[in-house]
C-alpha atoms as a PDB file:
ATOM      1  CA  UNK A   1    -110.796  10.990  86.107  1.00  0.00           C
ATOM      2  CA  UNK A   2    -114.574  10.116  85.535  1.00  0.00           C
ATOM      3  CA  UNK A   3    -113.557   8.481  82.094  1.00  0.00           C
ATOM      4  CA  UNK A   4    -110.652   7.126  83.503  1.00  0.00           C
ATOM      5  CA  UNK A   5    -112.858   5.560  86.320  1.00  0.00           C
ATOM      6  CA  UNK A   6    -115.597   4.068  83.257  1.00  0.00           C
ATOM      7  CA  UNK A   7    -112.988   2.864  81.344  1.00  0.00           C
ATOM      8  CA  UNK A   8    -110.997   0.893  84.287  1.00  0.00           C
ATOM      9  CA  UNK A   9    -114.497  -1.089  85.457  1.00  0.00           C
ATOM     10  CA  UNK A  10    -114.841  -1.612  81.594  1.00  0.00           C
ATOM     11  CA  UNK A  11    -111.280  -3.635  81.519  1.00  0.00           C
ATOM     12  CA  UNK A  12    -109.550  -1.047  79.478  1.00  0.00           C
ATOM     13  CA  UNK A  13    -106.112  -0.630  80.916  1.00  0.00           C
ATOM     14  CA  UNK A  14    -104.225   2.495  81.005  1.00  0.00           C
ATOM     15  CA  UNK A  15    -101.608   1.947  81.854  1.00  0.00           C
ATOM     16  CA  UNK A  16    -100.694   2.931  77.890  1.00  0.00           C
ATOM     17  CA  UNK A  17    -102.186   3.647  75.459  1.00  0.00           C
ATOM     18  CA  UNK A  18    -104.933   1.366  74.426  1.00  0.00           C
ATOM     19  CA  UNK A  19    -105.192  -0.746  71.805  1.00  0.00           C
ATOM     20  CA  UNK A  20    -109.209   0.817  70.871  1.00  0.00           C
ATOM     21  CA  UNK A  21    -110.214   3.730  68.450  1.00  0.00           C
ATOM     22  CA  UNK A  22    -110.755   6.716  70.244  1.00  0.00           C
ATOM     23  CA  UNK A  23    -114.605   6.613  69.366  1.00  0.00           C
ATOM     24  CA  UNK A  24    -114.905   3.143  70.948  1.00  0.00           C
ATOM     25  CA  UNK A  25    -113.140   4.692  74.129  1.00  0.00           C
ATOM     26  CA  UNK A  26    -115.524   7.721  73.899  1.00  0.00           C
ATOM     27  CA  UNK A  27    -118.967   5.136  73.695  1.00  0.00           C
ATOM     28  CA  UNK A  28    -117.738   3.192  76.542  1.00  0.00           C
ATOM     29  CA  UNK A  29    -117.279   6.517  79.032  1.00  0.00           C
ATOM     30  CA  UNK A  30    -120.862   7.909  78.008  1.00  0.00           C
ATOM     31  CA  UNK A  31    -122.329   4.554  78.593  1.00  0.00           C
ATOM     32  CA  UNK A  32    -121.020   5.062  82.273  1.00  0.00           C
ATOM     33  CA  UNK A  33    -121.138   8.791  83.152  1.00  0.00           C
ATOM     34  CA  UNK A  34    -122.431   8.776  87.328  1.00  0.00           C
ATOM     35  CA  UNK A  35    -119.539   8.433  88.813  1.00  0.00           C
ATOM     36  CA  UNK A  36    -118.734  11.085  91.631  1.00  0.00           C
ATOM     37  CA  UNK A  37    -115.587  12.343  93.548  1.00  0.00           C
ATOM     38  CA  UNK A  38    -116.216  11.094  97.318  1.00  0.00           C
ATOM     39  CA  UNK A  39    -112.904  13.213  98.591  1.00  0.00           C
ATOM     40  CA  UNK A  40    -109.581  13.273  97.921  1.00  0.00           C
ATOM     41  CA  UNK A  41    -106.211  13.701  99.773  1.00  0.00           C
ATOM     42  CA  UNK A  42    -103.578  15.967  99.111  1.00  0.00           C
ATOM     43  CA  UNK A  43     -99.572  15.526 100.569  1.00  0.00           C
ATOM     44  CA  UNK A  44     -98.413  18.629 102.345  1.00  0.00           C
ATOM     45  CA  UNK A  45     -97.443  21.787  99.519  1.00  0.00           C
ATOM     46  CA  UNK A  46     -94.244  21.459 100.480  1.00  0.00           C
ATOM     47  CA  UNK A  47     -93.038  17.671  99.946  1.00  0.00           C
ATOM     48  CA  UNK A  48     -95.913  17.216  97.125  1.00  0.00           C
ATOM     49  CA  UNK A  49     -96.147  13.611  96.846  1.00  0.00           C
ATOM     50  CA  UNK A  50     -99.325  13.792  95.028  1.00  0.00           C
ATOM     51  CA  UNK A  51    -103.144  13.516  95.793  1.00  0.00           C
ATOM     52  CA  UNK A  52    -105.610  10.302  95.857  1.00  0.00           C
ATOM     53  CA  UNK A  53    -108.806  10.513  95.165  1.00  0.00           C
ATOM     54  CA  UNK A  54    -111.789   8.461  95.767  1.00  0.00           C
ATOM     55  CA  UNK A  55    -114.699   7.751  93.046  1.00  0.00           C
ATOM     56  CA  UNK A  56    -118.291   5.711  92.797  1.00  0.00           C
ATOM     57  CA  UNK A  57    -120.900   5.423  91.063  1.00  0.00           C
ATOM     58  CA  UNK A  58    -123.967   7.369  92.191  1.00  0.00           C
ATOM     59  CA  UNK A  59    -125.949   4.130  92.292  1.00  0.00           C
ATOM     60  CA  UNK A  60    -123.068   2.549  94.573  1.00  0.00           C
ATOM     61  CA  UNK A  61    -123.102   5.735  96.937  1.00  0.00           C
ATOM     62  CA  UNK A  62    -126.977   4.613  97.253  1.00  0.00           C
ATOM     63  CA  UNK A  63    -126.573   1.163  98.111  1.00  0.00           C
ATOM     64  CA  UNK A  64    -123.628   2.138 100.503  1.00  0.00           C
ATOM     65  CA  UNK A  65    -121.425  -0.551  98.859  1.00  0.00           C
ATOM     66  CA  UNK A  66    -118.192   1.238  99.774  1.00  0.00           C
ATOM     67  CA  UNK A  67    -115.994  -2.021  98.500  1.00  0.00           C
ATOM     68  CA  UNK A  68    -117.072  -0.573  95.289  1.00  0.00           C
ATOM     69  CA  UNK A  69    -115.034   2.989  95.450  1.00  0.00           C
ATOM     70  CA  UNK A  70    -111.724   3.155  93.526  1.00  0.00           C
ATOM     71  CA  UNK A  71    -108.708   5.072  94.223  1.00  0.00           C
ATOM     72  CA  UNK A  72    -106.686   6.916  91.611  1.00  0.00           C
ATOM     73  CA  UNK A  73    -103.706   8.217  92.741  1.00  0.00           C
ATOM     74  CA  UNK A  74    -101.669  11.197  90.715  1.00  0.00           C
ATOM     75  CA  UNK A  75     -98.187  12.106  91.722  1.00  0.00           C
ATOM     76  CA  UNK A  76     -97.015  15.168  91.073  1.00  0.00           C
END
């Protein structure tokens, strides 16, 4: 989710599969690598809608500039 998260802010969208060589992809995550996991939510074990999860950069946890966490969201 990190790369995911450096990739997104970068404009790549993956939503499929992009249209960049994998060693382009793999430059542009490195060049972004402090994001963190803030917390995440999980749907009751028994109806498992899937979790969401909150990320920032470390530099954005800092500045408290909360309007810049995303949300990824992974159904099960």
């Amino acid at each position: 989710m990190r790369r995911s998260c450096a990739l997104v802010t970068q404009g790549v969208y993956l939503g499929r599969p992009p249209d960049i060589p994998t060693a382009e992809l793999d430059r542009m995550a490195a060049s972004d690598p402090n994001w963190r996991l803030l917390f995440q939510f999980a749907s009751d074990d028994d109806i498992d809608l899937g979790k969401v999860y909150f990320w920032m950069r470390e530099q954005d946890i800092a500045a408290r500039a909360w309007d810049r966490a995303w949300l990824q969201l992974q159904c099960g």
